[in-house]
Protein backbone atom coordinates (compact mmCIF):
# COMPACT_ATOMS: atom_id res chain seq x y z
CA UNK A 1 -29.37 -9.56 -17.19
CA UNK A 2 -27.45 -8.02 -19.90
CA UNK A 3 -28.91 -4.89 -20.43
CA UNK A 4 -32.21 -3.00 -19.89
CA UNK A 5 -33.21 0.11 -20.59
CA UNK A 6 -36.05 2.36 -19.83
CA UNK A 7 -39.05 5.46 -21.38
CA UNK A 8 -41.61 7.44 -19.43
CA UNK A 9 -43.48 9.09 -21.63
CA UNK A 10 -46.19 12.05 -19.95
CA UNK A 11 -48.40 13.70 -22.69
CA UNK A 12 -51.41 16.10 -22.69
CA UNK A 13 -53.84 16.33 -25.81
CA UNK A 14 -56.75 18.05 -27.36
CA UNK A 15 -58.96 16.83 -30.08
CA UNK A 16 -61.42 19.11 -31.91
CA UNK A 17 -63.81 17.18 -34.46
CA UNK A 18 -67.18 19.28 -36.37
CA UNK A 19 -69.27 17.60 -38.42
CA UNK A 20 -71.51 19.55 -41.16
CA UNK A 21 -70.74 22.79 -38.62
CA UNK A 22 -71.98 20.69 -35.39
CA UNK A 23 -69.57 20.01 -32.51
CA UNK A 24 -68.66 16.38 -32.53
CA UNK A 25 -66.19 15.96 -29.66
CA UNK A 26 -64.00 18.44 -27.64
CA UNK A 27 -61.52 16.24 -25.63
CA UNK A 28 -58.39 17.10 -23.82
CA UNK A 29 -56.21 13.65 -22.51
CA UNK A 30 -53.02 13.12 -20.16
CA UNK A 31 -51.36 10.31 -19.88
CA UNK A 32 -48.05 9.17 -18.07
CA UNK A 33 -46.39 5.84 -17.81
CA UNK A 34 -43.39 4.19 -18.45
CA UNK A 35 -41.90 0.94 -21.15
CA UNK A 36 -39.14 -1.03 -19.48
CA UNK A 37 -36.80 -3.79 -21.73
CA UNK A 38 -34.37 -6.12 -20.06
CA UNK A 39 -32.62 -8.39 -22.37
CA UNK A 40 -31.15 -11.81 -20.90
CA UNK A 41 -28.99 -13.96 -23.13
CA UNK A 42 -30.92 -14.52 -26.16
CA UNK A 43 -34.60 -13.03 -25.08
CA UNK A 44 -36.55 -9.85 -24.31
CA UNK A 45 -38.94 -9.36 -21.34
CA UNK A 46 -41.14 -6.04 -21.61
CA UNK A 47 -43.33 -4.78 -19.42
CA UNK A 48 -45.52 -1.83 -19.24
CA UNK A 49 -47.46 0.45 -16.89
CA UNK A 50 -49.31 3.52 -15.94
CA UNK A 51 -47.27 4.25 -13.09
CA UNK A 52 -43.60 5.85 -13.89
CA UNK A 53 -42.46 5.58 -10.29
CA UNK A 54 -41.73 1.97 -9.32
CA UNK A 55 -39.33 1.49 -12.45
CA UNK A 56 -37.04 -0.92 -10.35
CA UNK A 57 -40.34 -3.06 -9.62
CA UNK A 58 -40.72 -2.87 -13.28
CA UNK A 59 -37.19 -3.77 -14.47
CA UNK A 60 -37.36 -6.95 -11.78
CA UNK A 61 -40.48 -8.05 -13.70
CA UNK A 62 -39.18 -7.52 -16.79
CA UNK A 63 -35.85 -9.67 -16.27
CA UNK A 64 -37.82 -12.42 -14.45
CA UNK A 65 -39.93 -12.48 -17.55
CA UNK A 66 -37.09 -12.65 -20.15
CA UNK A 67 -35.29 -15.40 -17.76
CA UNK A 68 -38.41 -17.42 -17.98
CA UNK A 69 -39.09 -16.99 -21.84
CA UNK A 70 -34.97 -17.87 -21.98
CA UNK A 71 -36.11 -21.17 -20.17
CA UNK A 72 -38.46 -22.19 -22.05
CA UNK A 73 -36.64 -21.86 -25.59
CA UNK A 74 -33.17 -21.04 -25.63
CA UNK A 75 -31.83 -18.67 -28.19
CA UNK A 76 -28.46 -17.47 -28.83
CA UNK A 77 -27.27 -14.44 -27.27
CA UNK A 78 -28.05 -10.98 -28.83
CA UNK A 79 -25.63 -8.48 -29.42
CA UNK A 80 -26.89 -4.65 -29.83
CA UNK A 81 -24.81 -2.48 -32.14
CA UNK A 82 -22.96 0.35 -30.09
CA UNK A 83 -25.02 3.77 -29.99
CA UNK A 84 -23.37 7.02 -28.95
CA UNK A 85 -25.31 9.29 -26.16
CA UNK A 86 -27.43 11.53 -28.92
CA UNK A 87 -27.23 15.43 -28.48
CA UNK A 88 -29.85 17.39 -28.96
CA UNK A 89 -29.92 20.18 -31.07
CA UNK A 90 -31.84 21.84 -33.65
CA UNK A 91 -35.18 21.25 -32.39
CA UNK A 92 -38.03 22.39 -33.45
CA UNK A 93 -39.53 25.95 -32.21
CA UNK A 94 -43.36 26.78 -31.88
CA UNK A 95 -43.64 30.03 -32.98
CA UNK A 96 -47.86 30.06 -31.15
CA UNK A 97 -48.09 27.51 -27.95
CA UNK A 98 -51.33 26.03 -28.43
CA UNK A 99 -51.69 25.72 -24.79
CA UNK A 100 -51.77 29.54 -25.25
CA UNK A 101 -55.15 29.57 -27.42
CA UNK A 102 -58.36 29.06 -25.07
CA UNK A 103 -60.31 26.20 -26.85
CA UNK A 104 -62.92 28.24 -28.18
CA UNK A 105 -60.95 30.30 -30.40
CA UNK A 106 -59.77 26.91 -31.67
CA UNK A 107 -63.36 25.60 -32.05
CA UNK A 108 -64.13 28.74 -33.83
CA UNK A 109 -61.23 29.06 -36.70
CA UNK A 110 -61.69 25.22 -37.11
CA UNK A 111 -65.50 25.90 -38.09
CA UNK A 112 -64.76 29.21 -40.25
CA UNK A 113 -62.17 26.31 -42.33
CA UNK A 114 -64.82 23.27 -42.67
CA UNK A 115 -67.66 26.84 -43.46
CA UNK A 116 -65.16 27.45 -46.16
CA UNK A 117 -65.10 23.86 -47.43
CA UNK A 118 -69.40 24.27 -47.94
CA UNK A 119 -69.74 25.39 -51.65
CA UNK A 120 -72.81 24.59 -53.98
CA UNK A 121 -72.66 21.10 -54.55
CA UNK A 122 -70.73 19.71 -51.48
CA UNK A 123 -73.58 17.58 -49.12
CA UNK A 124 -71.60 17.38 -46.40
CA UNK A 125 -68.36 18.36 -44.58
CA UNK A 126 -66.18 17.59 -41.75
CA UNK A 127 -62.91 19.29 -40.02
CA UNK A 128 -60.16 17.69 -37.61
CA UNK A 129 -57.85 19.75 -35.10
CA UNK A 130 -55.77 17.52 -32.99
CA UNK A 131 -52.27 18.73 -30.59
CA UNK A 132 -50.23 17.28 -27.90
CA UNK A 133 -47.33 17.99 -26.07
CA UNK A 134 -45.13 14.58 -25.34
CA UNK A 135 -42.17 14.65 -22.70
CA UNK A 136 -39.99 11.45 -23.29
CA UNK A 137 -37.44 10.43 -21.12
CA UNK A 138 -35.09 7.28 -21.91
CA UNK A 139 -32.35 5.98 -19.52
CA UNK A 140 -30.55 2.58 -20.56
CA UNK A 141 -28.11 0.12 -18.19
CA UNK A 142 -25.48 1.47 -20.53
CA UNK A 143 -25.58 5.21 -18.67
CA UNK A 144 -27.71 7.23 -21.25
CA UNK A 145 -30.33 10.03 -19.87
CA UNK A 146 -31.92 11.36 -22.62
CA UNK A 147 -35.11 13.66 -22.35
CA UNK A 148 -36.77 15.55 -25.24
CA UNK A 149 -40.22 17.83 -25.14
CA UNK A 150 -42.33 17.68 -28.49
CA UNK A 151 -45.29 19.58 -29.76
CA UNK A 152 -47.21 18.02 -32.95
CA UNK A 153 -50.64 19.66 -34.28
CA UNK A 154 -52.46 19.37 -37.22
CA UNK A 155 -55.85 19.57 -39.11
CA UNK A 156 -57.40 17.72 -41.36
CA UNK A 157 -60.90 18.88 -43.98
CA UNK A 158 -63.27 16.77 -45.29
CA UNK A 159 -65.67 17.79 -48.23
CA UNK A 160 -68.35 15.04 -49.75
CA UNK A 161 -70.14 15.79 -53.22
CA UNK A 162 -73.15 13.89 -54.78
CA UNK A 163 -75.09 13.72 -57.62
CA UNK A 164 -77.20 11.59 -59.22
CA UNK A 165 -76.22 9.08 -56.31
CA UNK A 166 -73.27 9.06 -56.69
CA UNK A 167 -70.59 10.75 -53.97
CA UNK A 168 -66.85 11.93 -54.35
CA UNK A 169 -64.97 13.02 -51.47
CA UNK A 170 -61.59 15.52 -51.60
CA UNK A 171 -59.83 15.38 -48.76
CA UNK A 172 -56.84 17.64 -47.26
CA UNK A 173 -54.48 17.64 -44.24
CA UNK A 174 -51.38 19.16 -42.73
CA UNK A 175 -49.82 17.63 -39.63
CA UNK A 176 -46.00 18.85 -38.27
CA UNK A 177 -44.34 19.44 -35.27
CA UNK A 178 -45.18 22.65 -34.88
CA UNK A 179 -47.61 25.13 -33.17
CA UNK A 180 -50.99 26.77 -34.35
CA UNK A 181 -48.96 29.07 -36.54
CA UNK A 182 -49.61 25.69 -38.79
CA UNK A 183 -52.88 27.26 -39.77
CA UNK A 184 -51.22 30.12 -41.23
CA UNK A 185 -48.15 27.98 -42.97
CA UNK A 186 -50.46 25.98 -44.83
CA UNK A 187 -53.48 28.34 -45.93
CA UNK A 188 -55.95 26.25 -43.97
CA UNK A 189 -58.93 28.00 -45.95
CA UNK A 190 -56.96 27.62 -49.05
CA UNK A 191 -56.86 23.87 -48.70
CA UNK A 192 -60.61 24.08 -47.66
CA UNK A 193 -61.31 25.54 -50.83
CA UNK A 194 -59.14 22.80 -52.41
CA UNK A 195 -60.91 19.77 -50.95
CA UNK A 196 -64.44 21.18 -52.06
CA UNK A 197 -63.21 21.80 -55.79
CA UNK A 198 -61.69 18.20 -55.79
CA UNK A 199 -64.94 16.26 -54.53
CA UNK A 200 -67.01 18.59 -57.27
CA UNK A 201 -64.65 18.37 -59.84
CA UNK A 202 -64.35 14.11 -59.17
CA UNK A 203 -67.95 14.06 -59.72
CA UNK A 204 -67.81 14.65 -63.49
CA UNK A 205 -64.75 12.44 -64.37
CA UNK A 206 -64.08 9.56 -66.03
CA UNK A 207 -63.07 6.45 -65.15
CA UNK A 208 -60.09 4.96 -67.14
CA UNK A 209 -59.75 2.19 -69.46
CA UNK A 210 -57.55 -0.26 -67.91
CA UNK A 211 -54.04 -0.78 -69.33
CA UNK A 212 -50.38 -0.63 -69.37
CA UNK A 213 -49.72 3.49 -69.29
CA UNK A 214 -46.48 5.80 -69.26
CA UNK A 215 -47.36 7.78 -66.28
CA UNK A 216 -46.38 10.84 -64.18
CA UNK A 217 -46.86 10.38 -60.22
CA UNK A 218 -47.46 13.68 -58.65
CA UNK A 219 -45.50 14.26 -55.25
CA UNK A 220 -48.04 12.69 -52.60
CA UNK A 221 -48.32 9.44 -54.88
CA UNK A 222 -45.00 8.65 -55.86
CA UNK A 223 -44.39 9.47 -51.84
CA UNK A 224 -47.00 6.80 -50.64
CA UNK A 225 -45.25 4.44 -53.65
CA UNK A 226 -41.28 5.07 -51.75
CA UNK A 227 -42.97 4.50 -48.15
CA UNK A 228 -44.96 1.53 -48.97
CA UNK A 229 -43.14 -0.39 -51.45
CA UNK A 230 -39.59 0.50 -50.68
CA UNK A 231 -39.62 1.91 -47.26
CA UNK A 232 -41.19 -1.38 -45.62
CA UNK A 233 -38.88 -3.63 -47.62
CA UNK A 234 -35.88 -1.89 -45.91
CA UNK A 235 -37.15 -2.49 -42.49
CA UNK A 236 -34.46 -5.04 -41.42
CA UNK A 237 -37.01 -7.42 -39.62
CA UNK A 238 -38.50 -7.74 -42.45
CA UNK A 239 -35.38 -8.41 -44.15
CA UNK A 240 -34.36 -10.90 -41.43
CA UNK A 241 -37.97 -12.78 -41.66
CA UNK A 242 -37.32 -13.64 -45.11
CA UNK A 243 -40.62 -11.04 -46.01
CA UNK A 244 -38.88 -8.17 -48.23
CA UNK A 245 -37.53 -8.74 -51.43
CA UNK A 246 -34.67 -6.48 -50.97
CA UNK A 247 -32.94 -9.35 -48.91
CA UNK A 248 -29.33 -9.92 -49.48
CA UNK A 249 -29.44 -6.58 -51.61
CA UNK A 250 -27.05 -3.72 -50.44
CA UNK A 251 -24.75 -2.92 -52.88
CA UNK A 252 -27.17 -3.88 -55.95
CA UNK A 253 -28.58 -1.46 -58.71
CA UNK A 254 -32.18 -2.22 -57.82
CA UNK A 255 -33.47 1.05 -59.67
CA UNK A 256 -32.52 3.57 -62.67
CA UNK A 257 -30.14 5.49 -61.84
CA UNK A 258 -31.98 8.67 -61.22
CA UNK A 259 -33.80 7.79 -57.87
CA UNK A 260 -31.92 8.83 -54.78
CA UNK A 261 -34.29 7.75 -51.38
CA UNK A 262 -33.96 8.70 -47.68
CA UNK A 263 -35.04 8.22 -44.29
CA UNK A 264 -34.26 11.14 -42.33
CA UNK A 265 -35.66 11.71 -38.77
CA UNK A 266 -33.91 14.87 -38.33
CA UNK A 267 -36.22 16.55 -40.62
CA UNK A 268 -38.86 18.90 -39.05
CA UNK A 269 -41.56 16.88 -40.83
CA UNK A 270 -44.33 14.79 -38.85
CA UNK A 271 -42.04 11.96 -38.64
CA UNK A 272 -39.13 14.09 -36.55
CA UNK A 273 -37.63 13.09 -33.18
CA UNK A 274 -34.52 13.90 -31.92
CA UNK A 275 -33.57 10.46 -30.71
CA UNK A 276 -35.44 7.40 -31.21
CA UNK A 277 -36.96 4.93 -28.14
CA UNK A 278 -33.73 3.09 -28.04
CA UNK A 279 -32.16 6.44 -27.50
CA UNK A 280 -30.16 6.53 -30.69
CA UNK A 281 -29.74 9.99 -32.29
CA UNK A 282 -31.55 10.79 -35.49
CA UNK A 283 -29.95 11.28 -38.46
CA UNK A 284 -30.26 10.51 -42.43
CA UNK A 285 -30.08 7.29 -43.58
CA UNK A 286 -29.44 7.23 -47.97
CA UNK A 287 -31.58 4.05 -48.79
CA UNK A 288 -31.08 4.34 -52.56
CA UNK A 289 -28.40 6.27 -54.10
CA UNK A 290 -28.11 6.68 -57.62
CA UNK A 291 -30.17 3.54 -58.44
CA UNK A 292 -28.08 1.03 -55.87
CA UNK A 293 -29.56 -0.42 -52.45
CA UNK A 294 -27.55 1.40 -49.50
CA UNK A 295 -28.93 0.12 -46.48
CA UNK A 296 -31.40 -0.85 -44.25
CA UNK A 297 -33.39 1.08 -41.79
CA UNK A 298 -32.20 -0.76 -38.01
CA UNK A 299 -33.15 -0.90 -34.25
CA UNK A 300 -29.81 -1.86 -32.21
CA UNK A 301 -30.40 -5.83 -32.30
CA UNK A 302 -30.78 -6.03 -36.15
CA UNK A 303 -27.53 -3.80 -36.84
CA UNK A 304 -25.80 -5.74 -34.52
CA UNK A 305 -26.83 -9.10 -36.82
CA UNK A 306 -26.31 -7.51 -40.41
CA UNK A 307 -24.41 -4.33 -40.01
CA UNK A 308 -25.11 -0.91 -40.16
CA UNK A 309 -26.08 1.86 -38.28
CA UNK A 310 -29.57 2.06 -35.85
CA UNK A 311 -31.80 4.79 -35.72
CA UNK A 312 -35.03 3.71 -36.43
CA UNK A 313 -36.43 1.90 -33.50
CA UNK A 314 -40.39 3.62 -32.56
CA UNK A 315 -42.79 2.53 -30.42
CA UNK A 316 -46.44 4.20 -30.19
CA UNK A 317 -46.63 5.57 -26.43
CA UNK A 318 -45.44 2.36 -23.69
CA UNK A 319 -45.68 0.06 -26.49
CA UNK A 320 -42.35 -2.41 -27.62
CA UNK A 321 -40.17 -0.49 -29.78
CA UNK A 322 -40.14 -1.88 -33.86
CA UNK A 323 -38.24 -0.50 -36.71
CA UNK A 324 -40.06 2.14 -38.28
CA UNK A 325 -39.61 4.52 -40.82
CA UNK A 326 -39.53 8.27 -40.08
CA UNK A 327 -39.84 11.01 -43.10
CA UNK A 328 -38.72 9.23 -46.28
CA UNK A 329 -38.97 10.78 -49.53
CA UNK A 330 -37.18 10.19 -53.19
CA UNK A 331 -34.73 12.98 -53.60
CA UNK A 332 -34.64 15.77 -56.14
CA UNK A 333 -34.10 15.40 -59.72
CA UNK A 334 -33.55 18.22 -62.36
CA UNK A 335 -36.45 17.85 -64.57
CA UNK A 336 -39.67 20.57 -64.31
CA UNK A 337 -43.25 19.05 -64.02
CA UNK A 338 -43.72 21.03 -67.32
CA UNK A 339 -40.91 19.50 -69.38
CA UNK A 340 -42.09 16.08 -67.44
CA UNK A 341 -45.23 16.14 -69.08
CA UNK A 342 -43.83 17.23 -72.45
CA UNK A 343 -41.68 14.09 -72.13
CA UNK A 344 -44.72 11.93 -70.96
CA UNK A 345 -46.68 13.09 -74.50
CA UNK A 346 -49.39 10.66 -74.09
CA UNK A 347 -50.32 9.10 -70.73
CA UNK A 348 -51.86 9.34 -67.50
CA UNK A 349 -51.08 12.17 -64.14
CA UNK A 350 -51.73 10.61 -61.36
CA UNK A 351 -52.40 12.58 -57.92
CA UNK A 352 -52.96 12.13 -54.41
CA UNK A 353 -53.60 8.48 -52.73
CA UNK A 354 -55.92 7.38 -51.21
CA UNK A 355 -54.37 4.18 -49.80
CA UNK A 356 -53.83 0.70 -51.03
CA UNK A 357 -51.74 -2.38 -50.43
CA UNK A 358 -48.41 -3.68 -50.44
CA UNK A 359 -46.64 -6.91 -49.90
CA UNK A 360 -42.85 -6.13 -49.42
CA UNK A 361 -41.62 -10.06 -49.63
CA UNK A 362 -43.31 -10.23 -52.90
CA UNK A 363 -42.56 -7.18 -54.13
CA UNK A 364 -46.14 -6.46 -55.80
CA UNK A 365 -48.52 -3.50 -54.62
CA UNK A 366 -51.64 -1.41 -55.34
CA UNK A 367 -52.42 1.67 -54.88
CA UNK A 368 -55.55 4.09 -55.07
CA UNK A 369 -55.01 7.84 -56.61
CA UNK A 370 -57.03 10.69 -55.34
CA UNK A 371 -57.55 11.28 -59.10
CA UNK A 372 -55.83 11.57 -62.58
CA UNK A 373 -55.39 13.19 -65.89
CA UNK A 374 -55.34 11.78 -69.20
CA UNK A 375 -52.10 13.47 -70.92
CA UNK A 376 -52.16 14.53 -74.83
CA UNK A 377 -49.27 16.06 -76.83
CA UNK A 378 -48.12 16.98 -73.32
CA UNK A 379 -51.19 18.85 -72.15
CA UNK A 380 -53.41 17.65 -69.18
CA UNK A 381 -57.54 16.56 -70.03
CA UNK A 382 -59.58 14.73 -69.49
CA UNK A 383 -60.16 14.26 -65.33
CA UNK A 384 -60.13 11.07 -63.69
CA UNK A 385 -61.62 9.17 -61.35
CA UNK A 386 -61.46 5.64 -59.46
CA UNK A 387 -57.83 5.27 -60.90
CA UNK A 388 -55.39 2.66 -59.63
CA UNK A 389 -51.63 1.86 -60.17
CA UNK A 390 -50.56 -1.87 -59.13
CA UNK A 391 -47.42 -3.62 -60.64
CA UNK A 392 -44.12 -4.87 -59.04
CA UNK A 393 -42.27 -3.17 -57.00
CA UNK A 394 -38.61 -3.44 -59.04
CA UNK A 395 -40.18 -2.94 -61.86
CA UNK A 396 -41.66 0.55 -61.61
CA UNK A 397 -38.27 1.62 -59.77
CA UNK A 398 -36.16 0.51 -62.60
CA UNK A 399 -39.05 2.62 -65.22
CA UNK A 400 -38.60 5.45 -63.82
CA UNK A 401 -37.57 7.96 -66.81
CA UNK A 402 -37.20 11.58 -64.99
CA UNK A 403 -37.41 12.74 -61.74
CA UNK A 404 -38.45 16.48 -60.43
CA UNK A 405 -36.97 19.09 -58.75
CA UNK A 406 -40.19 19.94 -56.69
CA UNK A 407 -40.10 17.83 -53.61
CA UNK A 408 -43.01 17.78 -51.36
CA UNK A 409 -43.34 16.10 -48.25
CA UNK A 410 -47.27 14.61 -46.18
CA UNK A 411 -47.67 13.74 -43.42
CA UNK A 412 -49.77 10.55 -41.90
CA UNK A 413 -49.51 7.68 -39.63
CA UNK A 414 -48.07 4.51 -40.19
CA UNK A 415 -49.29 0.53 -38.30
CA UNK A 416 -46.88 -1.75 -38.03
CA UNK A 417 -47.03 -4.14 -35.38
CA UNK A 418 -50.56 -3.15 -34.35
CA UNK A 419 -48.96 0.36 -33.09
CA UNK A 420 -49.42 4.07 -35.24
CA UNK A 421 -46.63 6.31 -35.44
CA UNK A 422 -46.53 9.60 -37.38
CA UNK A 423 -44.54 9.80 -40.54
CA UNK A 424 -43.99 11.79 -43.77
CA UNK A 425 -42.86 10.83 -46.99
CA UNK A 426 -42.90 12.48 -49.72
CA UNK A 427 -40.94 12.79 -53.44
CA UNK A 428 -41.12 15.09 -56.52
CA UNK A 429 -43.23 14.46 -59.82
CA UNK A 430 -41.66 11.22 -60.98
CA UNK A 431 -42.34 9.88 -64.98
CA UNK A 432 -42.76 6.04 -65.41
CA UNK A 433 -42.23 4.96 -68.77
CA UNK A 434 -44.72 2.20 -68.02
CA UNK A 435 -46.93 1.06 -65.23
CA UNK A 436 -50.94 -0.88 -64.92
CA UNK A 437 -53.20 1.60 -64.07
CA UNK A 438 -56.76 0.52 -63.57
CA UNK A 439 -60.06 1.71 -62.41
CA UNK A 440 -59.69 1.30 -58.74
CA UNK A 441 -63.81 0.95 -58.21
């Protein structure tokens, strides 16, 4: 056995979902257990379990399995990259414990949002509250004892719109590691509001003629576009697979010179932990700088084969830990949205997302916007609906003419590997000087 290391993970959470004012589910979860690794010569064993006691009975099991995987197919020995014991500082405070707020009040303010969200014209609405409270605890053969405490919360509003058959939905969401003050940071009823004018005003839009557009990506968008179609192709298993086509990269302009991208874990965005599950410390990792390919984002085995620093190993709960991307985000540029658009003179806005598809060895994706703008002389429309952007990956990195100086970050989950961890990403406005937009149907 040449090393093993160890997580118990405890966590308590509560769920709050209404639908159309009704009570959907109320549920409140704990969970303990423990993830144990041992690596032996070339291969892993991993084994998982409810009970966080018998870790030596779980380490045994663990090396017998990698021994017997080792038996069967021999692979060459694995060397992990050297971590340093993280520190932890900086975290994040909760200004209101939610543990604090007796579950009616929370049942209450969640239904006073989604009431908000019911305006003439919306058919139906819906409203998400969900918190927990996650102890994790990480001890390796290599003498690290690392344990962190984490509240996350978050809410998420729903409005639907029809007429004449046909339905629009708007859609908002805040999710942090934070405590119910997030209710207050983000003007929950504000963004209630918000999600009822979108669905009402997506009802009388158009739908776009296909065709190659300049375009402006507002900040969720061109967020979705650095986590999808960059952030994956850094991933260095993907890299070592042969599936990204940033591959043999670092060092290489790979996009104009104004985009700068990160992965930072450090942030206090939905993506933050203060050390990841192979107990590395977070910090920011500069993907892109100035245009050129940096690095990669690494767990311990895969900076020990190409280099680099790990940081971004994740697993969801007791699951195996995979390199995952935390809060990434295009840094800011100079340019205001206003003198982006004057720029843009004819062309499409493009906001929100509303998912889409990605395939980081071939470099080519598609995305769906919230909505859009047709842009004339520099002025903002005609609305949009059912609007797409697809094209290569390289391509729209190397069109990018201008980039913002109004970062925003969201917040979501991310699957990889059949596990969902939270994550942000986020830019500001970026122009494209050209990019297929499409009706996304």
């Amino acid at each position: 056995m040449d090393f093993y290391d160890t997580r118990i993970i405890k966590s308590i959470s509560t769920a709050v979902i209404l639908d159309n004012g009704e009570i959907r589910e109320v549920s409140n979860n704990f969970s303990s257990g423990a993830a144990v690794r041992v690596l032996s010569g070339g291969t892993w064993g991993f084994v998982s379990q409810d009970n966080p006691e018998k870790l030596d009975d779980a380490v045994t099991s663990a090396k017998r399995l990698a021994e017997a995987a080792g038996t069967r197919s021999h692979r060459n020995p694995i060397k992990l990259a050297p971590i340093e014991r993280p520190t932890l500082r900086n975290l994040p405070e909760v200004k209101e414990n939610p543990r604090d707020i007796p579950i009616e009040d929370k049942v209450k303010l969640l239904a006073e949002i989604e009431k908000t969200a019911r305006v003439d014209g919306i058919k139906s609405t819906s409203a998400i509250y969900s918190e927990s409270l996650t102890t994790v605890r990480y001890t390796s053969s290599e003498g690290l004892d690392s344990e962190y405490t984490l509240n996350r919360t978050g809410f998420a509003i729903s409005a639907v719109a029809m007429s004449e058959g046909i339905y629009q939905i708007g859609r908002e969401s805040r999710f942090g590691v934070s405590g119910f003050e997030i209710f207050k940071q983000y003007d929950a009823f504000g963004l209630a509001h918000k999600a009822a004018n979108t669905a009402i005003e997506l009802l009388s839009a158009k739908t776009p003629k296909g065709g190659t557009y300049p375009v402006v990506l507002d900040q969720e968008l061109a967020g979705v576009f650095i986590h999808e179609a960059v952030g994956h192709a850094v991933e260095a298993d993907h890299v070592l697979e042969g599936n990204s086509i940033l591959t043999d990269k670092i060092g290489t302009q790979i996009a104009s010179p104004l985009v700068t991208a990160y992965d930072d874990p450090s942030l206090h965005e939905f993506g933050y932990y203060p050390f990841d599950d192979e107990g590395a410390e977070s910090k920011r990792t500069a993907l892109i700088q100035d245009g050129v390919l940096r690095s990669y984002l690494h767990s311990r085995e895969t900076a020990g084969i190409l280099g680099g620093e790990s940081r971004n190993s994740r697993a969801q709960g007791y699951s195996r830990p995979v390199i995952r991307m935390s809060n990434t985000f295009i840094g800011n540029g100079e340019m205001k949205f206003e003198e982006m658009l004057g720029e843009l003179k004819d062309g499409i806005y493009l906001k929100g997302s509303r998912g889409g598809q990605v395939n980081p060895g071939e470099g080519v994706f598609q995305f769906n916007a919230e909505r859009g703008y047709m842009v004339e002389n520099g002025e903002i429309t005609t609305p949009l609906r059912d609007v797409s952007l697809s094209g290569y990956t390289l391509e729209i990195l190397n069109n990018v003419a201008a980039v913002g100086n109004d970062l925003e970050m969201n917040s979501g989950r991310c699957g990889k590997a059949g596990q969902l961890v939270p994550v942000s990403d986020g830019s500001p406005h970026v122009l494209v000087r050209k990019a297929v937009v499409g009706g996304s149907g």
